[in-house]
Protein backbone atom coordinates (compact mmCIF):
# COMPACT_ATOMS: atom_id res chain seq x y z
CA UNK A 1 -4.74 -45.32 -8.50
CA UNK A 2 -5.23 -42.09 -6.93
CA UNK A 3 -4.07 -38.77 -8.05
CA UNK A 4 -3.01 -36.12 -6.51
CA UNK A 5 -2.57 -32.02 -8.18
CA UNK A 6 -0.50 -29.57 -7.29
CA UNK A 7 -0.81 -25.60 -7.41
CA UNK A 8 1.52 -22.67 -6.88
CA UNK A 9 0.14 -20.00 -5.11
CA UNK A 10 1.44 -16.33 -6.78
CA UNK A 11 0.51 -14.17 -3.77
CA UNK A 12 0.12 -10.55 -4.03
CA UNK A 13 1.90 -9.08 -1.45
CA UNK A 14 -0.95 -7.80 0.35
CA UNK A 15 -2.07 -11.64 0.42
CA UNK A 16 1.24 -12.83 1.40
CA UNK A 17 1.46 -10.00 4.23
CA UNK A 18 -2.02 -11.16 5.28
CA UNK A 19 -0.76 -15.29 4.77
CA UNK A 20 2.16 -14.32 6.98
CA UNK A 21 0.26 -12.68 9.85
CA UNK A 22 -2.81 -15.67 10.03
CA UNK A 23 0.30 -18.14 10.30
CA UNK A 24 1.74 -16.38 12.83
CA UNK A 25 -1.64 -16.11 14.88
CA UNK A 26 -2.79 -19.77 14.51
CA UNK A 27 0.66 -20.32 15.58
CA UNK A 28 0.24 -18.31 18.92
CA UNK A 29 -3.30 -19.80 19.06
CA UNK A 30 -2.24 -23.65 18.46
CA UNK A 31 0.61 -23.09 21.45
CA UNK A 32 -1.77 -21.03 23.90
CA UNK A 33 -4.72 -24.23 23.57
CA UNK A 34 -1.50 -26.59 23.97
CA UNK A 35 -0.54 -24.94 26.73
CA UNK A 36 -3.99 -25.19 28.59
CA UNK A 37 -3.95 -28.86 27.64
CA UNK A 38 -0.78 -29.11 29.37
CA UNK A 39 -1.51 -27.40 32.66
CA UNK A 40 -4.56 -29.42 32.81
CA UNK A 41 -2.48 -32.36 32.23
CA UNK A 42 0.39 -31.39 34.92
CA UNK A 43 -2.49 -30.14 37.68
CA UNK A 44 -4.02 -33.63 37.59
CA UNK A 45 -1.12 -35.73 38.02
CA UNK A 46 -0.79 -37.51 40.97
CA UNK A 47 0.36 -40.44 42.11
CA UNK A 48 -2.03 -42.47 43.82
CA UNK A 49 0.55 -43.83 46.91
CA UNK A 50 1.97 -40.52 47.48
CA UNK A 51 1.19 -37.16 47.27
CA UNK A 52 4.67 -34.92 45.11
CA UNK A 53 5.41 -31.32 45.70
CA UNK A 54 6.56 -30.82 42.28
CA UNK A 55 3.07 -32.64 40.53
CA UNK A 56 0.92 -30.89 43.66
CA UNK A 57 -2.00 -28.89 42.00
CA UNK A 58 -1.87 -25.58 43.38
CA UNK A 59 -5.12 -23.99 43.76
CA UNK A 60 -8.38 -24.50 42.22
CA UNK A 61 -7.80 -27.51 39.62
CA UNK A 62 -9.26 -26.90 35.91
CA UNK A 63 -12.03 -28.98 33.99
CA UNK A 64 -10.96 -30.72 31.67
CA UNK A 65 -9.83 -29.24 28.94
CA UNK A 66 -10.87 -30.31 25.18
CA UNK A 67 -11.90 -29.18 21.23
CA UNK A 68 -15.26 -27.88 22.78
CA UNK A 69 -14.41 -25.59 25.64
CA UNK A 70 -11.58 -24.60 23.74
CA UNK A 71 -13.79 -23.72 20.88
CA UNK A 72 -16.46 -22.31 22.95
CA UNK A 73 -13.56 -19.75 24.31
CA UNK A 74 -12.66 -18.23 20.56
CA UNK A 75 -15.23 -15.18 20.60
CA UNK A 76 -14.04 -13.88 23.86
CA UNK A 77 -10.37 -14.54 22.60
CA UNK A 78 -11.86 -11.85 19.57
CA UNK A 79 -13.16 -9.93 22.06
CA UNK A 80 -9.73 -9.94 23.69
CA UNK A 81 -7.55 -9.80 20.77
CA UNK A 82 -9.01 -7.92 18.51
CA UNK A 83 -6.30 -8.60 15.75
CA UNK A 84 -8.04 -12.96 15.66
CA UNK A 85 -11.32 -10.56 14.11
CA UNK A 86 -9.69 -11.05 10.97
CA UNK A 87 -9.15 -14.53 10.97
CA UNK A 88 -12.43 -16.62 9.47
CA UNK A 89 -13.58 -18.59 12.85
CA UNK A 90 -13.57 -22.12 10.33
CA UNK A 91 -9.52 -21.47 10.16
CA UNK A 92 -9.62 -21.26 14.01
CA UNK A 93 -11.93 -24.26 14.70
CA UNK A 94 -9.77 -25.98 12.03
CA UNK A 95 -6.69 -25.22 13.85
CA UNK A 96 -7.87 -26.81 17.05
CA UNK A 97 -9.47 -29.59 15.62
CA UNK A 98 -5.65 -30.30 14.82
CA UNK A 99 -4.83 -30.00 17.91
CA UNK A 100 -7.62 -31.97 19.57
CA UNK A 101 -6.67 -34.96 16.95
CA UNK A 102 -2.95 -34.61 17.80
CA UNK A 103 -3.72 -34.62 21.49
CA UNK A 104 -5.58 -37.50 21.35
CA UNK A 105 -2.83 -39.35 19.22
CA UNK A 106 -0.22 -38.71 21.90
């Protein structure tokens, strides 16, 4: 048998405005990272027979693109966006080892 518990969080609403604002930059985060998964993704497509306009990688074509670069990346994205500073870097790392798991399940 397992069990399982269950907690209600009572915010303040300092903590909830903070809550809020992490969501909404994981969120940005989690899409950006999908985003360079997909470019990779639609750059290296080709068929082997012919060559397609529309799957044609234009310019120089990206490394591959996984958890690791994609983690190595997140203190220039601080450096860059100085509002991720707040953000604890195990939330970040969390959120794309998510991603990296979910990638590799698709």
């Amino acid at each position: 048998m397992i069990l399982t518990y269950q907690y209600k969080l009572n915010p303040t609403d300092s903590q909830a405005l903070t809550l809020e604002t992490w969501g909404e930059l994981l969120r940005r985060h989690w899409n950006y990272a999908l985003g360079q998964r997909l470019d990779w993704l639609n750059r290296t497509r080709c068929p082997i027979d012919r060559c397609s306009i529309v799957s044609e990688p234009v310019g120089e074509v990206p490394d591959e693109v996984d958890y690791y670069t994609q983690a190595s990346e997140l203190r220039a994205t601080k450096e860059q966006f100085p509002e991720y500073k707040d953000i604890y870097a195990d939330c970040q790392q969390q959120n794309l080892m998510r991603l990296d798991k979910a990638w590799k399940r698709w």
